[in-house]
C-alpha atoms as a PDB file:
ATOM      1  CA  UNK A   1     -17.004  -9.301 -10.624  1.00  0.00           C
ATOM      2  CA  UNK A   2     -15.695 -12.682 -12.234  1.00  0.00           C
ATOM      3  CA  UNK A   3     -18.216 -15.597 -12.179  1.00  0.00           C
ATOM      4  CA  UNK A   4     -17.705 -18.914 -13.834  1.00  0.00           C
ATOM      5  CA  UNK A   5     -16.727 -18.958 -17.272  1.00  0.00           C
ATOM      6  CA  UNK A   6     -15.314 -15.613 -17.383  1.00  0.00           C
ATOM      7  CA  UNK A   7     -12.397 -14.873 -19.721  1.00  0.00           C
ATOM      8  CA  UNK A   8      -9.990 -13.230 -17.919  1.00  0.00           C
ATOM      9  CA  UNK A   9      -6.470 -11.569 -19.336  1.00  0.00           C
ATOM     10  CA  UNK A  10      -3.140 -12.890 -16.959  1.00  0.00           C
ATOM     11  CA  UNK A  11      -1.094 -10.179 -16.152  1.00  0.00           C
ATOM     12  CA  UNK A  12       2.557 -11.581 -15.211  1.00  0.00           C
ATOM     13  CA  UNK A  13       5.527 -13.400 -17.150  1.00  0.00           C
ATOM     14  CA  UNK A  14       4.681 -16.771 -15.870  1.00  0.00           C
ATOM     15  CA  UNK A  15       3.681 -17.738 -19.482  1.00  0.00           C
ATOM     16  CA  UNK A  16      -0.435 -17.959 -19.862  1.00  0.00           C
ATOM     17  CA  UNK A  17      -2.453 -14.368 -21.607  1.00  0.00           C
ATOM     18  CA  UNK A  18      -5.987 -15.688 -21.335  1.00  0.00           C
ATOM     19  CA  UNK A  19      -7.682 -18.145 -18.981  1.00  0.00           C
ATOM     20  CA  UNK A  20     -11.212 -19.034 -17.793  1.00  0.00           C
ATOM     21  CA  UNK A  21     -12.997 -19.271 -14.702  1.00  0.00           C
ATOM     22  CA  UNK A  22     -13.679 -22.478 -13.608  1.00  0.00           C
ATOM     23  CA  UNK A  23     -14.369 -22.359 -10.206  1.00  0.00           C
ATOM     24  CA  UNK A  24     -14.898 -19.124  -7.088  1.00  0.00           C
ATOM     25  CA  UNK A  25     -14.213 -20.413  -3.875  1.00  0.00           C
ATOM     26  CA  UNK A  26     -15.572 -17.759  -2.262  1.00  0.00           C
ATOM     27  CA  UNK A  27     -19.272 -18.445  -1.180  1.00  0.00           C
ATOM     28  CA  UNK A  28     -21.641 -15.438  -1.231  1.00  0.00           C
ATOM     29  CA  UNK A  29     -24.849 -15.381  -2.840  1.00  0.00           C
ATOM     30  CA  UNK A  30     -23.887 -14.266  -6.752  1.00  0.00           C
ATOM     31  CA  UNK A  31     -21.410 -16.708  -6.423  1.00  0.00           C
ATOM     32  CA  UNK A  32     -18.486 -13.749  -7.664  1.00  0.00           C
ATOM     33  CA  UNK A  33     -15.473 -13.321  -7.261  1.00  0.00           C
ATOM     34  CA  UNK A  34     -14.061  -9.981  -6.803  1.00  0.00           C
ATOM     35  CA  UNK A  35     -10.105  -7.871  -6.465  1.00  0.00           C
ATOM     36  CA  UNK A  36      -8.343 -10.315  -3.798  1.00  0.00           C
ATOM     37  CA  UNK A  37     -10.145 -13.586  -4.406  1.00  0.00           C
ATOM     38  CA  UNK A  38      -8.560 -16.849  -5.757  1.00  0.00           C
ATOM     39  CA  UNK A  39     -10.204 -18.619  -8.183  1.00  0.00           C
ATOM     40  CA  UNK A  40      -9.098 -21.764 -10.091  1.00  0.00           C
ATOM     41  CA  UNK A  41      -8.394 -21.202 -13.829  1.00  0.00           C
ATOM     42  CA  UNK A  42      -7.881 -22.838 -16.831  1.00  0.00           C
ATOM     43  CA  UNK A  43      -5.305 -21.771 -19.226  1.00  0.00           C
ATOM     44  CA  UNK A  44      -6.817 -21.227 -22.827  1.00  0.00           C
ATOM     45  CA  UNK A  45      -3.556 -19.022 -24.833  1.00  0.00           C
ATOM     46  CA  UNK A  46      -0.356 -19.408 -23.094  1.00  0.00           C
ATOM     47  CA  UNK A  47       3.492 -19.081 -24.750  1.00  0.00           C
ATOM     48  CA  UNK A  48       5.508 -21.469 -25.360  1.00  0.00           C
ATOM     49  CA  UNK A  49       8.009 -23.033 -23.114  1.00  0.00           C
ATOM     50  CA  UNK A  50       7.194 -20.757 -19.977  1.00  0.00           C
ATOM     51  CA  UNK A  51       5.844 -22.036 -16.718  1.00  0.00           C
ATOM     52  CA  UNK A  52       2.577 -22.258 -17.558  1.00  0.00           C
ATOM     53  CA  UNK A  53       0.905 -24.107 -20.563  1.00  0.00           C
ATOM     54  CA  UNK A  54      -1.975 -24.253 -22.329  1.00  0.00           C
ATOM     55  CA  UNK A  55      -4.670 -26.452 -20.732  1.00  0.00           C
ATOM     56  CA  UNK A  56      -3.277 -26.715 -17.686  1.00  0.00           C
ATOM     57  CA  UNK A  57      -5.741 -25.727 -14.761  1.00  0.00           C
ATOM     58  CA  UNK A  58      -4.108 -23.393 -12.010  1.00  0.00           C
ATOM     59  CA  UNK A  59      -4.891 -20.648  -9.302  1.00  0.00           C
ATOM     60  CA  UNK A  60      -5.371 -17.292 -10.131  1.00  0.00           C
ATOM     61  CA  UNK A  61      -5.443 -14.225  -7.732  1.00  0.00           C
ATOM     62  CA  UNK A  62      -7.755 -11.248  -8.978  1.00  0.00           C
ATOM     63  CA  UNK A  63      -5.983  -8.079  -9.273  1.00  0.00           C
ATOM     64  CA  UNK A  64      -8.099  -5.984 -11.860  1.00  0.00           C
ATOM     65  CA  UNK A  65     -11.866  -5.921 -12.277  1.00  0.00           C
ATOM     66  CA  UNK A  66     -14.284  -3.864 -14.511  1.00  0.00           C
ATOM     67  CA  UNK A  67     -16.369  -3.244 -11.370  1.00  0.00           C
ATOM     68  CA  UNK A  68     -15.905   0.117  -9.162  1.00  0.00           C
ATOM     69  CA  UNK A  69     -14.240  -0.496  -6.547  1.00  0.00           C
ATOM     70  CA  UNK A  70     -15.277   1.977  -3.919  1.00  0.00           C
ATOM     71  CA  UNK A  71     -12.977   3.374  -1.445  1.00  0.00           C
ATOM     72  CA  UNK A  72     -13.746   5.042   2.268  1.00  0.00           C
ATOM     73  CA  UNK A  73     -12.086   8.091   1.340  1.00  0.00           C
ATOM     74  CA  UNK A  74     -14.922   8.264  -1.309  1.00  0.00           C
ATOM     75  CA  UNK A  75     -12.553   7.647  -4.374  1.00  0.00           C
ATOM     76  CA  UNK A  76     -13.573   4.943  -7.122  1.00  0.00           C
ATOM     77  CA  UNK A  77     -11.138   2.896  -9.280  1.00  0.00           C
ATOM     78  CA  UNK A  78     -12.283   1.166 -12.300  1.00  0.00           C
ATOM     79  CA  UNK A  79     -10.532  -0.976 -15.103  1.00  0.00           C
ATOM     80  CA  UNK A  80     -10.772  -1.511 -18.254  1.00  0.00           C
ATOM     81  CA  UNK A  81     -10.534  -5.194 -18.192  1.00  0.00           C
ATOM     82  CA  UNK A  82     -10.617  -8.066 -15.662  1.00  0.00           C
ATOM     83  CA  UNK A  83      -6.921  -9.292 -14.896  1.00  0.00           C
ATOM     84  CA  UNK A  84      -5.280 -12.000 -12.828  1.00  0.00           C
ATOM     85  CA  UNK A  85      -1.931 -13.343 -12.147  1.00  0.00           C
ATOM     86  CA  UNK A  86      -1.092 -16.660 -11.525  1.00  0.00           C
ATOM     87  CA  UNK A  87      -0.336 -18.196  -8.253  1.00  0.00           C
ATOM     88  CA  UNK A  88       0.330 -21.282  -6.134  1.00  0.00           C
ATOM     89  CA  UNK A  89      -1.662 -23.092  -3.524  1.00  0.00           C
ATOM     90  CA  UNK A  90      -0.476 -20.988  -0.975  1.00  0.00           C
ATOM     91  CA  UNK A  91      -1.082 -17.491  -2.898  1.00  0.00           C
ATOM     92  CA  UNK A  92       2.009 -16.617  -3.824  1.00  0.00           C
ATOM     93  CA  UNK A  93       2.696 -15.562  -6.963  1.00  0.00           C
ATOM     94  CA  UNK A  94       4.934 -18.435  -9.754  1.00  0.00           C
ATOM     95  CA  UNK A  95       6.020 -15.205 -11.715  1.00  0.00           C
ATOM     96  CA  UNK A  96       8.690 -12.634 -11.292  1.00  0.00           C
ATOM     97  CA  UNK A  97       6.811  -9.818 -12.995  1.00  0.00           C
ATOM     98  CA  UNK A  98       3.425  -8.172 -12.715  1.00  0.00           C
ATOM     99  CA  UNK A  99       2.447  -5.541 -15.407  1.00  0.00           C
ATOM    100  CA  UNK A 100       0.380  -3.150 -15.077  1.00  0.00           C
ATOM    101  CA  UNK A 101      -0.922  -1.513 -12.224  1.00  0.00           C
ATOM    102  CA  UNK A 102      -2.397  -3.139  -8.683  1.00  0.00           C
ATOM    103  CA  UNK A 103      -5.153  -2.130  -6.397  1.00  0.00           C
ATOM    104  CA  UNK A 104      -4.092  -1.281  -3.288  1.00  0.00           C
ATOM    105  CA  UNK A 105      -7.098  -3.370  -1.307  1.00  0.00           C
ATOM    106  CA  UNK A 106      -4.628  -6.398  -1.883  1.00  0.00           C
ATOM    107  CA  UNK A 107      -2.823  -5.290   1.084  1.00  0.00           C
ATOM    108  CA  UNK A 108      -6.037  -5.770   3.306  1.00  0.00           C
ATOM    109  CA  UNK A 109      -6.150  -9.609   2.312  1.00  0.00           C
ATOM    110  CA  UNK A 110      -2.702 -10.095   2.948  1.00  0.00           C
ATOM    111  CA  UNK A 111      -0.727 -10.632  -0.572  1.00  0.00           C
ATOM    112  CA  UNK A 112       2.714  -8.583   0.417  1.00  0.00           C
ATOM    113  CA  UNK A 113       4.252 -10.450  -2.656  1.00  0.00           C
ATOM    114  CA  UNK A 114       1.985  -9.694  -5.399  1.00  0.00           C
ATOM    115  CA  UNK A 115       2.217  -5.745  -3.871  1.00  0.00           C
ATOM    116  CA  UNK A 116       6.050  -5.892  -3.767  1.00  0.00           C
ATOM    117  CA  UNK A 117       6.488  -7.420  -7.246  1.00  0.00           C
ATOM    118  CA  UNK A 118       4.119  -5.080  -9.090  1.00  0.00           C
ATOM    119  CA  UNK A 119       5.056  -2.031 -11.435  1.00  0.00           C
ATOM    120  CA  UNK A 120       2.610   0.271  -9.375  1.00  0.00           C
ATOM    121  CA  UNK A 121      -0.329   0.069  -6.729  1.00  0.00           C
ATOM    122  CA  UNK A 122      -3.249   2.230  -7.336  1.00  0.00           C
END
């Protein structure tokens, strides 16, 4: 689960490695956001001359989370870190690249593009 001020690692070539959490848009009562959500992010350590710098504040779709994720099959999948990869206001991804694995749940909240782009879906 990813709350507000969360440190999160970005897991594409768009640019940015580390952002924060600055806002969930999802409304539930922990106010969390969890694999599938968009949240809005702030860049903290980015590379330079890429698409993405440093202090610039940006959406970010949640494709890794330390939580278990439970399945109905009765599997589990668990990370070792929180990861997101940068996207536009419409959810699609700015980068080319996603490293790194990607939960498969992503295909229930409709993100074909972040799916088709990864390395592998778990």
């Amino acid at each position: 689960m990813i709350s507000v001020n969360t440190i999160t690692n970005v897991f594409d070539n768009s640019g940015a490695k580390l952002a924060q959490c600055i806002k969930v848009f999802k409304k539930n009562k922990k106010n969390d956001a969890r694999v599938g959500d968009i949240i809005v992010v702030s860049v903290k350590k980015a590379l330079v001359k890429k698409k993405v710098t440093k202090g610039q504040v940006v959406f970010g779709l949640i494709i890794r989370t330390k939580r278990i994720i439970n399945r109905l099959d009765g599997t589990s999948v668990k990370f070792n870190e929180n990861g997101i990869v940068i996207v536009n206001s419409l959810g699609e991804p700015i980068s080319t690249r996603i490293f790194g694995p990607v939960v498969y749940e992503l295909r229930k909240k409709k993100m074909m593009k972040v799916l088709s782009i990864s390395s592998s879906i778990i």
